[in-house]
C-alpha atoms as a PDB file:
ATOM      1  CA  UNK A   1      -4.883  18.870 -21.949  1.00  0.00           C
ATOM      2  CA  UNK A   2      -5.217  18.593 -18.142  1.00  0.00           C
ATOM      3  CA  UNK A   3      -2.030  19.257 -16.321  1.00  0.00           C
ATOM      4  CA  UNK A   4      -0.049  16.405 -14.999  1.00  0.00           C
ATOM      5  CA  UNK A   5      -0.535  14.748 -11.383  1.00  0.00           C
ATOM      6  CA  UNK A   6       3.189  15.045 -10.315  1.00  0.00           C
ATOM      7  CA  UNK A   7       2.847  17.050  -6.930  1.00  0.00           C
ATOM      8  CA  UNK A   8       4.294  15.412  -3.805  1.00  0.00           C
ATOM      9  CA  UNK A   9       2.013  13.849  -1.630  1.00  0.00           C
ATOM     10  CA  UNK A  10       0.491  15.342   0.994  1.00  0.00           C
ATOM     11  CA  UNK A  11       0.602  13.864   4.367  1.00  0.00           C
ATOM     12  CA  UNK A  12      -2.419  11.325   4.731  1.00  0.00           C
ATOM     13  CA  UNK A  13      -4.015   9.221   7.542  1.00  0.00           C
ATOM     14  CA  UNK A  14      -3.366   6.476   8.432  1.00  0.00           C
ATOM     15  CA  UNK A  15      -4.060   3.129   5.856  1.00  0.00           C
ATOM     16  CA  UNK A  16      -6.270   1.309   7.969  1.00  0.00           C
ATOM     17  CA  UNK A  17      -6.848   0.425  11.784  1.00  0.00           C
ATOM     18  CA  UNK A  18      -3.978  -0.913  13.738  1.00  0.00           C
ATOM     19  CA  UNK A  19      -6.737  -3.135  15.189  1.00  0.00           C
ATOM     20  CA  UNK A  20      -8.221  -4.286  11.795  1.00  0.00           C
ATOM     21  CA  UNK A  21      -8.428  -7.420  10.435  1.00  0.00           C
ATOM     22  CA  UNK A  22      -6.133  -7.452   7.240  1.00  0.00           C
ATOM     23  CA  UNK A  23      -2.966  -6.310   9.391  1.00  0.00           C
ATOM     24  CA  UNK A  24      -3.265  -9.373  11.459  1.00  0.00           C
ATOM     25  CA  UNK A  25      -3.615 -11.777   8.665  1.00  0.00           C
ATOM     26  CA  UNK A  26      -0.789  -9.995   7.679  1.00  0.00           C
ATOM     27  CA  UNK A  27       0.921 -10.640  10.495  1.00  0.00           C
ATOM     28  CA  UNK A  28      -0.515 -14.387  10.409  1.00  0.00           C
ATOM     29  CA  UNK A  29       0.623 -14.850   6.838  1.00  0.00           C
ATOM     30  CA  UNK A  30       4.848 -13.377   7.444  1.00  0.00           C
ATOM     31  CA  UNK A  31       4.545 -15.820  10.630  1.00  0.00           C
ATOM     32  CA  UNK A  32       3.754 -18.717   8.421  1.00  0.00           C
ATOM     33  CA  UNK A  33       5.873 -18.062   5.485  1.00  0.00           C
ATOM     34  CA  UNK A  34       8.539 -17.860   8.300  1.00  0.00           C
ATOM     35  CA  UNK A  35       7.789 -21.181   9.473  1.00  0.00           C
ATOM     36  CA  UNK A  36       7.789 -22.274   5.979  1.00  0.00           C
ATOM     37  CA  UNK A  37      10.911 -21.914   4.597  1.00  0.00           C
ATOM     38  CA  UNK A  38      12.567 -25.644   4.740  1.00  0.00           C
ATOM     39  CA  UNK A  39       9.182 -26.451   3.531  1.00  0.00           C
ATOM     40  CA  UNK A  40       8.287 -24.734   0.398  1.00  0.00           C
ATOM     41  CA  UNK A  41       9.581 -24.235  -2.876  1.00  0.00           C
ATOM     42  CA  UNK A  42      11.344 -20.944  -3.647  1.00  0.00           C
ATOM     43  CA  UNK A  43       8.755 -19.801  -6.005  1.00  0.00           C
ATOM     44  CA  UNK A  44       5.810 -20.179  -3.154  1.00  0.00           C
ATOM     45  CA  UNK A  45       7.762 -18.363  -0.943  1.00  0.00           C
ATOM     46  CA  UNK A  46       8.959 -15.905  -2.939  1.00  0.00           C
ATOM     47  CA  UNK A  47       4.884 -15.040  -3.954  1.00  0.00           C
ATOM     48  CA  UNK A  48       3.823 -14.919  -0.537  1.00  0.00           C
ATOM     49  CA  UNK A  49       7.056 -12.393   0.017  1.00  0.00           C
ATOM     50  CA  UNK A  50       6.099 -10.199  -2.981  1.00  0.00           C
ATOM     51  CA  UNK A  51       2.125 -10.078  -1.177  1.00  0.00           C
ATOM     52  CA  UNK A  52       3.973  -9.081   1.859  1.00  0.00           C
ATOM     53  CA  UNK A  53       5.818  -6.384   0.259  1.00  0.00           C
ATOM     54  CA  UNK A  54       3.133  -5.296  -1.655  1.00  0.00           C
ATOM     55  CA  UNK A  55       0.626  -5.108   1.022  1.00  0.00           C
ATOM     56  CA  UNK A  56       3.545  -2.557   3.186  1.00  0.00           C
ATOM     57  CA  UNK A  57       3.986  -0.509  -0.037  1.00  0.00           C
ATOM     58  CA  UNK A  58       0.231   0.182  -0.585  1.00  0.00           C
ATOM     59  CA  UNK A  59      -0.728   0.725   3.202  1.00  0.00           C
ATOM     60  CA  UNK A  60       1.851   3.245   3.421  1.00  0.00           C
ATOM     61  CA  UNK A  61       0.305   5.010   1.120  1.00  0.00           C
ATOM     62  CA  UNK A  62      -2.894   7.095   0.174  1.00  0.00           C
ATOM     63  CA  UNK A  63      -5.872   5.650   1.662  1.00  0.00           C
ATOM     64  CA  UNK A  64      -8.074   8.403   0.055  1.00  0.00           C
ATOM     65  CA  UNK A  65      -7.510   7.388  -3.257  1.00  0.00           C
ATOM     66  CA  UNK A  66      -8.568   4.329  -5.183  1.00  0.00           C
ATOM     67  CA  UNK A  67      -6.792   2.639  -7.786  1.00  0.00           C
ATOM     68  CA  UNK A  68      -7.980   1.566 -10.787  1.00  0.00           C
ATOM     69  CA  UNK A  69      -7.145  -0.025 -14.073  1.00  0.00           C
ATOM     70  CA  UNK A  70      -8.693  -0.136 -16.993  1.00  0.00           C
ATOM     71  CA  UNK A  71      -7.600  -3.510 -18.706  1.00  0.00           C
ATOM     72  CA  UNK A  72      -9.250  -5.170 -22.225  1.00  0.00           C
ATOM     73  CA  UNK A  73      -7.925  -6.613 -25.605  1.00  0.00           C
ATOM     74  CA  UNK A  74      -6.866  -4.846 -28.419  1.00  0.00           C
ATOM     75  CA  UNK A  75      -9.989  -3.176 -30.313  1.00  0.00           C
ATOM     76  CA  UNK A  76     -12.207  -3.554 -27.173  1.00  0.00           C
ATOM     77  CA  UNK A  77     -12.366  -0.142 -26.699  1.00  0.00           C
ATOM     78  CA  UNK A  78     -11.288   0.143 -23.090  1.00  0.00           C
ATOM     79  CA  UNK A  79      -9.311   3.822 -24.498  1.00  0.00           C
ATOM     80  CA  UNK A  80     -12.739   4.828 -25.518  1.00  0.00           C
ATOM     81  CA  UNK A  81     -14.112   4.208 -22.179  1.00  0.00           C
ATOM     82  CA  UNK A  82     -11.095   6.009 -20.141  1.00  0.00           C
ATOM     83  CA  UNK A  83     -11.383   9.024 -21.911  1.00  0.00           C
ATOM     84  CA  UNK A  84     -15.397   8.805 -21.674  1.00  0.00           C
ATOM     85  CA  UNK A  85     -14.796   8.484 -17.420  1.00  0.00           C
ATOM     86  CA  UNK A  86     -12.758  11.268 -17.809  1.00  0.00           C
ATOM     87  CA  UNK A  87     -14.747  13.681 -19.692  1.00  0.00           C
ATOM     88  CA  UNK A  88     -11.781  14.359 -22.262  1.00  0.00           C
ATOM     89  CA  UNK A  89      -9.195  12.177 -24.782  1.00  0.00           C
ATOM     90  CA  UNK A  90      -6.447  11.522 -22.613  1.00  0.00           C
ATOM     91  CA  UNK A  91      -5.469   7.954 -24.071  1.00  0.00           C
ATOM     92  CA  UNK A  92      -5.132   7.393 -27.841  1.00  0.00           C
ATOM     93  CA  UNK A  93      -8.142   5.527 -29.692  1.00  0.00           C
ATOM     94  CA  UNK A  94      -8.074   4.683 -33.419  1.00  0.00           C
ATOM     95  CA  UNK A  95      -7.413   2.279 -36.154  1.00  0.00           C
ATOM     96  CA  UNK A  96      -3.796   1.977 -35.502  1.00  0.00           C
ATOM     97  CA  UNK A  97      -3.076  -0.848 -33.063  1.00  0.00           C
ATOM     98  CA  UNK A  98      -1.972  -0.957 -30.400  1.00  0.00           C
ATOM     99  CA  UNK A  99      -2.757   2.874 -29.609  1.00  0.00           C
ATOM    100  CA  UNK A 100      -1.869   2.067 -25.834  1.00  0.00           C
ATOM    101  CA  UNK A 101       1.854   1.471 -24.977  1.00  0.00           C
ATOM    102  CA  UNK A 102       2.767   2.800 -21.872  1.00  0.00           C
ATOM    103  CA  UNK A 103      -0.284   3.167 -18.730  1.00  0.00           C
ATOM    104  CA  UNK A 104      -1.804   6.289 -18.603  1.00  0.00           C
ATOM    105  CA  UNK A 105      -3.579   7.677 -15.434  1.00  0.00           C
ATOM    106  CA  UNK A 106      -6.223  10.377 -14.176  1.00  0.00           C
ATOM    107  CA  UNK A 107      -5.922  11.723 -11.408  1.00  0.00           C
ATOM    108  CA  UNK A 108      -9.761  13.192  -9.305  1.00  0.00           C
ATOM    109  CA  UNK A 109      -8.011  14.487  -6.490  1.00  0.00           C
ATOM    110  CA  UNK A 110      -4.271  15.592  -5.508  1.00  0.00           C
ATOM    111  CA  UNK A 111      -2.003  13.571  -3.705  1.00  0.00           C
ATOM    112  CA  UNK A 112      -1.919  10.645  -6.040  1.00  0.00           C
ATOM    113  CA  UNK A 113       1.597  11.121  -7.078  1.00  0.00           C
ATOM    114  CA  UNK A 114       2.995   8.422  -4.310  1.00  0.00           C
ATOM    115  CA  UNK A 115       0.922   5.975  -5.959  1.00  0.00           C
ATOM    116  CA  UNK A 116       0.940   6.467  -9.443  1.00  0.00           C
ATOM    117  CA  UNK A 117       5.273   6.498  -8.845  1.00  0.00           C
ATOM    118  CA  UNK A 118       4.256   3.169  -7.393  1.00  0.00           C
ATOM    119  CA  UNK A 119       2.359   2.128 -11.370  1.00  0.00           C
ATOM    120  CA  UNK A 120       6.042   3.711 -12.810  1.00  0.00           C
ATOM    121  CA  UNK A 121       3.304   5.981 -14.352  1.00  0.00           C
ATOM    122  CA  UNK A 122       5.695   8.562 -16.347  1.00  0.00           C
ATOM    123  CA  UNK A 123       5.206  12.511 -15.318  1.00  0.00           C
ATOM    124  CA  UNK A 124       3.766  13.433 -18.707  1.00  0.00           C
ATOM    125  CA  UNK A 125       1.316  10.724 -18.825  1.00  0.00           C
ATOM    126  CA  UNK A 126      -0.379  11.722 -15.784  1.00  0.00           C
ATOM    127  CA  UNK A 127      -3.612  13.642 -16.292  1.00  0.00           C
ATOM    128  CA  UNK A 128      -6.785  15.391 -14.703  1.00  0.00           C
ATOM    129  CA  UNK A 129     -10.528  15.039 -16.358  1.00  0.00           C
ATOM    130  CA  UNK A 130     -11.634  17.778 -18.306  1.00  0.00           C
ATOM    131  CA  UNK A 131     -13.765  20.412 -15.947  1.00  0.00           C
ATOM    132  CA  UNK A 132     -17.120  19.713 -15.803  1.00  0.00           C
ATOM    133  CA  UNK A 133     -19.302  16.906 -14.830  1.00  0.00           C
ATOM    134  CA  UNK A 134     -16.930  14.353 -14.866  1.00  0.00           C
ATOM    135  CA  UNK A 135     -14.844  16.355 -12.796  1.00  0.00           C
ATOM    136  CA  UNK A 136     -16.732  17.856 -10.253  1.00  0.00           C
ATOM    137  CA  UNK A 137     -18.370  14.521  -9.258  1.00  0.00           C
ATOM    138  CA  UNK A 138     -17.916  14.747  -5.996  1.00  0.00           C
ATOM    139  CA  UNK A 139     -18.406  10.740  -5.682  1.00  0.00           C
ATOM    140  CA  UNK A 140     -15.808  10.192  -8.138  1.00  0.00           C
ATOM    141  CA  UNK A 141     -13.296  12.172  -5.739  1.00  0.00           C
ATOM    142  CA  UNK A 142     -10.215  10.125  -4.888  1.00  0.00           C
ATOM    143  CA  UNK A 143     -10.618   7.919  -8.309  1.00  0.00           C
ATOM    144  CA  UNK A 144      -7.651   7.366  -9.960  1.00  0.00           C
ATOM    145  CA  UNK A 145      -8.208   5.747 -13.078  1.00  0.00           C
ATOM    146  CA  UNK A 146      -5.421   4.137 -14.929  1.00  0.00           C
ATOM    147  CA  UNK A 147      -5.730   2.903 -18.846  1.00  0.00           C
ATOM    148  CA  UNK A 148      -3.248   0.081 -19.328  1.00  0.00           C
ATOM    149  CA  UNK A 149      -1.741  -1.804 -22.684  1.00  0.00           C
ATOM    150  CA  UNK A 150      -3.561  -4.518 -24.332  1.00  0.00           C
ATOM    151  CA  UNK A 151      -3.695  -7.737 -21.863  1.00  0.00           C
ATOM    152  CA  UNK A 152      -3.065  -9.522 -26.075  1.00  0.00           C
ATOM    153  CA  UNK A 153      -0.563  -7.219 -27.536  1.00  0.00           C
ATOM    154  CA  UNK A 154       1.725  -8.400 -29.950  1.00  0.00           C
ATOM    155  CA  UNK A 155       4.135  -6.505 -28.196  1.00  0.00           C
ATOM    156  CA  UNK A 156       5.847  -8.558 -24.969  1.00  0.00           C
ATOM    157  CA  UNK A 157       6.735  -5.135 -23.053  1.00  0.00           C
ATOM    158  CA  UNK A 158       3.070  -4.217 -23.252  1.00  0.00           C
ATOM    159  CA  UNK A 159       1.865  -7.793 -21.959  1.00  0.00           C
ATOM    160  CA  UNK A 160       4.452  -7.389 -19.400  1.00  0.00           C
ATOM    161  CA  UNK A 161       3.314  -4.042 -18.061  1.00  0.00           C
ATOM    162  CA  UNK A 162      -0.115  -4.906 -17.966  1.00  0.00           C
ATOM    163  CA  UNK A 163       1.187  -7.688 -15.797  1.00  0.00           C
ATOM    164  CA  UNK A 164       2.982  -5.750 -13.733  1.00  0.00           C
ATOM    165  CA  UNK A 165       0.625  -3.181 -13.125  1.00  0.00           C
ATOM    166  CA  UNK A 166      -2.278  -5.520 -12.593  1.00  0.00           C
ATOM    167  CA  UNK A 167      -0.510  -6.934  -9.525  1.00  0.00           C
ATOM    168  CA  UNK A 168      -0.588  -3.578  -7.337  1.00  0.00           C
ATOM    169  CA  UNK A 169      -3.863  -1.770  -8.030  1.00  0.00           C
ATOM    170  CA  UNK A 170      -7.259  -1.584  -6.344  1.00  0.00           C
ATOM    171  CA  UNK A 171      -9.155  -2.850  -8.587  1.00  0.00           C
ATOM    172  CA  UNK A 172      -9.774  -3.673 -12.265  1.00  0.00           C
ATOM    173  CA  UNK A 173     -12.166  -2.591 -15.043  1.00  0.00           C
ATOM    174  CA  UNK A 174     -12.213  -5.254 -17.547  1.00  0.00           C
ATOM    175  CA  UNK A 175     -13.440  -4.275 -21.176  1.00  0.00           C
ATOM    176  CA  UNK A 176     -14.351  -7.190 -23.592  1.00  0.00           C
ATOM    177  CA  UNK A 177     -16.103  -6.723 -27.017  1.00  0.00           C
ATOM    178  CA  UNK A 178     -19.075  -8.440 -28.709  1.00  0.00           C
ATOM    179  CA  UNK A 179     -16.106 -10.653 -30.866  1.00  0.00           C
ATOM    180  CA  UNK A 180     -13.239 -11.062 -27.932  1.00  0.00           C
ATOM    181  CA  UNK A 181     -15.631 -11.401 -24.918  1.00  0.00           C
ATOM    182  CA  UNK A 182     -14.777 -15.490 -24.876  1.00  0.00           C
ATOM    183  CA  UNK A 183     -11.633 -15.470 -25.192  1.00  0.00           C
ATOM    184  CA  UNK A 184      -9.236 -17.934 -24.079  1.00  0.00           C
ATOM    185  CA  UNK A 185      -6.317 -15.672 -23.189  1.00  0.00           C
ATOM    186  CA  UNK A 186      -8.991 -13.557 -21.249  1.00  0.00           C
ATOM    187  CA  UNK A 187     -10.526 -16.068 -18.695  1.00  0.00           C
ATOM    188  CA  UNK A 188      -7.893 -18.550 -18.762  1.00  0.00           C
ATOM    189  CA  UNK A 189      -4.940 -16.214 -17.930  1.00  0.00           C
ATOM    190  CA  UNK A 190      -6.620 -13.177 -15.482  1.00  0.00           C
ATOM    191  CA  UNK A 191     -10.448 -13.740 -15.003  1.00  0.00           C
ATOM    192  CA  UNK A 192     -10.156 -17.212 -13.852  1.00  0.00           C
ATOM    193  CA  UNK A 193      -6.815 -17.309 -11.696  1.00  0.00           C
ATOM    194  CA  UNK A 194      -8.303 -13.816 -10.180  1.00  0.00           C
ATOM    195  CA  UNK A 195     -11.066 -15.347  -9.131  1.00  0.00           C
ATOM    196  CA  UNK A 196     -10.603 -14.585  -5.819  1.00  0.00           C
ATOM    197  CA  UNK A 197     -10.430 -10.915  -6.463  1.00  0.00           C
ATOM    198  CA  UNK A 198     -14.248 -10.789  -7.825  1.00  0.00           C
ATOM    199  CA  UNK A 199     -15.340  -8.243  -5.203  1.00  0.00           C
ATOM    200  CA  UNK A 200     -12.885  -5.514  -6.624  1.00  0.00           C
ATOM    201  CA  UNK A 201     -13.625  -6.790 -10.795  1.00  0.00           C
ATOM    202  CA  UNK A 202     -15.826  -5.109 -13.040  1.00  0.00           C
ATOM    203  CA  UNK A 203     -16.460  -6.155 -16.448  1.00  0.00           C
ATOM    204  CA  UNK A 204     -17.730  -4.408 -19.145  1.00  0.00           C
ATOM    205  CA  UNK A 205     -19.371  -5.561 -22.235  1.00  0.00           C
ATOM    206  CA  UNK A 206     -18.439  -2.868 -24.323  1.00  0.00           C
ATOM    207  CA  UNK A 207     -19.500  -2.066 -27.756  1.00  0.00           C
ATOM    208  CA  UNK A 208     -23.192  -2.784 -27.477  1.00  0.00           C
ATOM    209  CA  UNK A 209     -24.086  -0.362 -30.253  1.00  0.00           C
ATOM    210  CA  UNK A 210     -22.921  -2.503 -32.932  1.00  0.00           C
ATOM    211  CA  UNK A 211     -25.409  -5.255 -31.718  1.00  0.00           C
ATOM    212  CA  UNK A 212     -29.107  -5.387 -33.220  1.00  0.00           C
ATOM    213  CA  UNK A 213     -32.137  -5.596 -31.003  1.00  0.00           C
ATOM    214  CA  UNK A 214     -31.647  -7.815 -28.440  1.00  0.00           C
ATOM    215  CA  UNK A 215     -28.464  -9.062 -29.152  1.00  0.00           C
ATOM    216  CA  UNK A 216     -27.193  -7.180 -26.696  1.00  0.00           C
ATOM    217  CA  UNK A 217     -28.756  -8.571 -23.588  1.00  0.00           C
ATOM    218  CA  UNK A 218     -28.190 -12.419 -25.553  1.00  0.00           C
ATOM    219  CA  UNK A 219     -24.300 -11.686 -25.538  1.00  0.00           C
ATOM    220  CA  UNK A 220     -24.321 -10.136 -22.055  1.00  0.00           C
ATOM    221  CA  UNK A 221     -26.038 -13.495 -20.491  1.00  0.00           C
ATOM    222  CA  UNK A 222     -23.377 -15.698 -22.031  1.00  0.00           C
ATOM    223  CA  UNK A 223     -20.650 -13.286 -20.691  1.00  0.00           C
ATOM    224  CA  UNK A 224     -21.969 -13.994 -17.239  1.00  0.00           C
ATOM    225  CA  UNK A 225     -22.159 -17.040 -17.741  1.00  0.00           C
ATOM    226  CA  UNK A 226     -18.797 -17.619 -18.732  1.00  0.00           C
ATOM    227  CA  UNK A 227     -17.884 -15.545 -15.674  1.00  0.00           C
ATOM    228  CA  UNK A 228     -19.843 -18.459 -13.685  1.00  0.00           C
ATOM    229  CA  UNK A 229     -17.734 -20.774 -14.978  1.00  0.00           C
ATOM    230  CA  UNK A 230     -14.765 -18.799 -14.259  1.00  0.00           C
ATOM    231  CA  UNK A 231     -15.587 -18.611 -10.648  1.00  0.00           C
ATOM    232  CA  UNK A 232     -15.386 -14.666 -10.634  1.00  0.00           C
ATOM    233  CA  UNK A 233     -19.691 -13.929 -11.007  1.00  0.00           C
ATOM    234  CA  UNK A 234     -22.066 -14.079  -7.764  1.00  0.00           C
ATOM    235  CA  UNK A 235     -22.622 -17.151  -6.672  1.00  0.00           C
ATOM    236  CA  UNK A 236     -25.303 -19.279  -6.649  1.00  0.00           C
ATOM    237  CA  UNK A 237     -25.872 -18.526  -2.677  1.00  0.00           C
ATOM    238  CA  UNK A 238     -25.067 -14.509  -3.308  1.00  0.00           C
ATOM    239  CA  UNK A 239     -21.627 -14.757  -2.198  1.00  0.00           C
ATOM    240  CA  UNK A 240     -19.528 -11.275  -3.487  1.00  0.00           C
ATOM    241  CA  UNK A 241     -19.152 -11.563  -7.473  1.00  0.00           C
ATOM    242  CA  UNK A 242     -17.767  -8.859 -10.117  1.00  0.00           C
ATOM    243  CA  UNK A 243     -19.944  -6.289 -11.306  1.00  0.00           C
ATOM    244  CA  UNK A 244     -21.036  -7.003 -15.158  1.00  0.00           C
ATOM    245  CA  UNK A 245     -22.643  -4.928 -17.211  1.00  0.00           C
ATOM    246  CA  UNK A 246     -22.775  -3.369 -20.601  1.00  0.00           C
ATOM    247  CA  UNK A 247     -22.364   0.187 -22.153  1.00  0.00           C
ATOM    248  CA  UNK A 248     -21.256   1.751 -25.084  1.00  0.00           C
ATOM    249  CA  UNK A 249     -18.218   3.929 -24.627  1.00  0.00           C
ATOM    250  CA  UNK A 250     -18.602   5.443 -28.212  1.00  0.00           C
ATOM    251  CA  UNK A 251     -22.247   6.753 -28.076  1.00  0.00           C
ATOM    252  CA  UNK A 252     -22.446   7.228 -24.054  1.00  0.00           C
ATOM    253  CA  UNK A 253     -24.844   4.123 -23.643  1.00  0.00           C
ATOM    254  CA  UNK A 254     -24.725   2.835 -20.132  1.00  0.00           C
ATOM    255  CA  UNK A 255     -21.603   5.402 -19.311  1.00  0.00           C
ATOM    256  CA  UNK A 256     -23.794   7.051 -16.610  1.00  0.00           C
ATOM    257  CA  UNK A 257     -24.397   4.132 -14.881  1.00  0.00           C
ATOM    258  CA  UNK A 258     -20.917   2.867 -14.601  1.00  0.00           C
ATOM    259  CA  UNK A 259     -19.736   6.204 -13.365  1.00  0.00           C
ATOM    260  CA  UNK A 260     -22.577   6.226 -10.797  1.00  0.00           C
ATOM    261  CA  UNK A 261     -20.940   2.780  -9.747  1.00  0.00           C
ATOM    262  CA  UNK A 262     -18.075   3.601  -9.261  1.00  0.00           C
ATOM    263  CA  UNK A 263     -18.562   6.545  -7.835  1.00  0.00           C
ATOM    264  CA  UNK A 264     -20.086   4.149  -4.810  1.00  0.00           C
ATOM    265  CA  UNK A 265     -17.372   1.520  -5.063  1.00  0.00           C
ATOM    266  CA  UNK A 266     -14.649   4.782  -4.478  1.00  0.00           C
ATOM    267  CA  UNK A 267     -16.624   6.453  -1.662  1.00  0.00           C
ATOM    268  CA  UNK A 268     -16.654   2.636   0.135  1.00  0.00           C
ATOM    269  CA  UNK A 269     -12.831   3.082   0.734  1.00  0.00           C
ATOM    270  CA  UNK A 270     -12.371  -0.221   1.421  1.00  0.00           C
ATOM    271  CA  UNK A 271     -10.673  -1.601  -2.201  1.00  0.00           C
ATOM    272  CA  UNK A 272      -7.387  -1.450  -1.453  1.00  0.00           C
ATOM    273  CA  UNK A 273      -7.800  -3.717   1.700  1.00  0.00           C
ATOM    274  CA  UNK A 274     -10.455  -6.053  -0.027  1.00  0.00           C
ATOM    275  CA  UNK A 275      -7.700  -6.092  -2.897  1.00  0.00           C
ATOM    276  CA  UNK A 276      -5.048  -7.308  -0.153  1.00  0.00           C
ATOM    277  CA  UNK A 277      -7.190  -9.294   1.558  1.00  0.00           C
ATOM    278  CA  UNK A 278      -7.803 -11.433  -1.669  1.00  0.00           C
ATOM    279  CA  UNK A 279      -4.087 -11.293  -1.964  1.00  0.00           C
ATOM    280  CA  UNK A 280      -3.209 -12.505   1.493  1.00  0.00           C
ATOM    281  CA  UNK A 281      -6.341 -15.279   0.842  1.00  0.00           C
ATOM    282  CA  UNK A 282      -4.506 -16.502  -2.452  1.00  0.00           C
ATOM    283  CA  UNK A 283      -1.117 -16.243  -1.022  1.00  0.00           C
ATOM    284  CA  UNK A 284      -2.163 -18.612   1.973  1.00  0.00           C
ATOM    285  CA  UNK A 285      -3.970 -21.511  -0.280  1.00  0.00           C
ATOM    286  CA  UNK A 286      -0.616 -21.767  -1.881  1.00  0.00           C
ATOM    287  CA  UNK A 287       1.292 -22.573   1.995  1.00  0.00           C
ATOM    288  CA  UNK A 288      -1.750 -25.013   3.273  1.00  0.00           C
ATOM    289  CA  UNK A 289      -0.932 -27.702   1.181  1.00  0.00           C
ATOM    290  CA  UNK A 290       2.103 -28.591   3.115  1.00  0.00           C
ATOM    291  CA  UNK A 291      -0.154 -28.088   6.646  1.00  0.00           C
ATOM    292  CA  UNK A 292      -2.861 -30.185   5.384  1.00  0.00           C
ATOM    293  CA  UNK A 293      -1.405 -32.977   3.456  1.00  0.00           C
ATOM    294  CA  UNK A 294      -0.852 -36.569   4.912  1.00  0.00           C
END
């Protein structure tokens, strides 16, 4: 295996323009909570403190690198998928469930550490893809890739982490099945509440090489439009959606193209502020109600 990602980090430039629009919504959003505190229940406040907190953490670190998680259900084959990103098996796949029980990262590039202590990533579960094409991409340079828990586990640590982890990075790979891909626990607990956060959501209809002719392309429509219904696709006047599409991890189906995505979405640089933008967004809808009722 690749050696860990547990240097220090290096120093890096600065997160984003003092001059730039998410620090003074920022600013805009700790002015209001302050205003709001006789106003508001604690939880409200409490979640627009956490966003505040969070937003600090992340900006004072990398802004080279790019965050993201790999999230699905158990036997969705979001493992499969990490390890075919990263060129090499890195994260457990296999009958016995669940295979994933602690978050398990991959580094691109050095300096990832800050963040990835950030995840509570452990040392020994921090890796580097296998040399060779996944690793030399030079569009893929500053991914970190992170393979989480089942979102269903059995397990309530598991559920918890993915949780946890959800709530601080970049962005989100979200791996559904041919059987799971309508799931309840799915859209009604992260794809519709993160609705907001469509412009830094993928979702990946995995598995395609168990489906017969065009089966494929029959379950991929009613994935999006579930999503549609969710609120998280494009909208009907192109507003930003997620990116859907489908692939199979196991035979390499479609693997290509999701690496050449993301390979685009990582050179942007702009997830981690689009990802506290949404934040800051969701974090004010909860405050208007008291400025806009009556």
């Amino acid at each position: 295996r690749a050696p860990a990602d547990d240097e220090p980090d290096p120093q890096v430039e600065a997160y984003a323009p003092a001059d730039g629009p998410l620090p003074t919504r920022l600013d805009a959003l700790r002015e209001l909570v302050g205003l709001s505190r006789a106003r508001l229940d604690r939880d409200t406040l409490a979640e627009a403190g956490r966003v505040l907190d969070e937003a600090a953490a992340r900006q004072r670190l990398s802004s080279r690198h790019t965050v993201i998680a790999v999230a699905g259900a158990t036997g969705s084959g979001k493992s499969t998928l990490f390890n075919a990103l990263a060129g090499a098996t890195i994260s457990d796949t296999g009958l016995r469930r669940p295979t994933t029980s602690q978050p398990i990262a991959c580094s691109w590039t050095d300096g990832a550490a800050g963040l990835l202590d950030r995840l509570a990533v452990p040392g020994r579960l921090r890796r580097r893809p296998h040399p060779g094409p996944a690793a030399s991409d030079e569009a893929l340079q500053g991914l970190v890739l992170v393979d989480l828990p089942d979102h269903d586990s059995a397990a309530t640590e598991h559920r918890a982490q993915v949780d946890r982890v959800l709530a601080l990075v970049d962005a989100v790979i979200w791996v559904v099945d041919p059987e799971k891909y309508a799931d309840a626990a799915l859209h009604e607990r992260y794809l519709r509440p993160l609705a907001g956060h469509a412009e830094v959501t993928f979702v990946v209809l995995n598995q395609t090489d168990r489906l017969p002719g065009e089966a494929a392309d029959l379950v991929l429509d009613d994935l999006r439009r579930l999503l549609d219904e969710d609120g998280i696709a494009v909208g009907e006047h192109g507003e930003p959606g997620a990116t859907v599409m489908s692939l199979s991890a196991l035979t390499g189906d479609g693997v290509p193209e999701l690496r050449e995505l993301l390979g685009r979405f990582v050179q942007d640089r702009t997830a981690a502020t689009r990802r506290l933008s949404a934040d800051v967004d969701a974090a004010a809808a909860r405050l208007r109600p008291v400025y806009v009722a009556g």
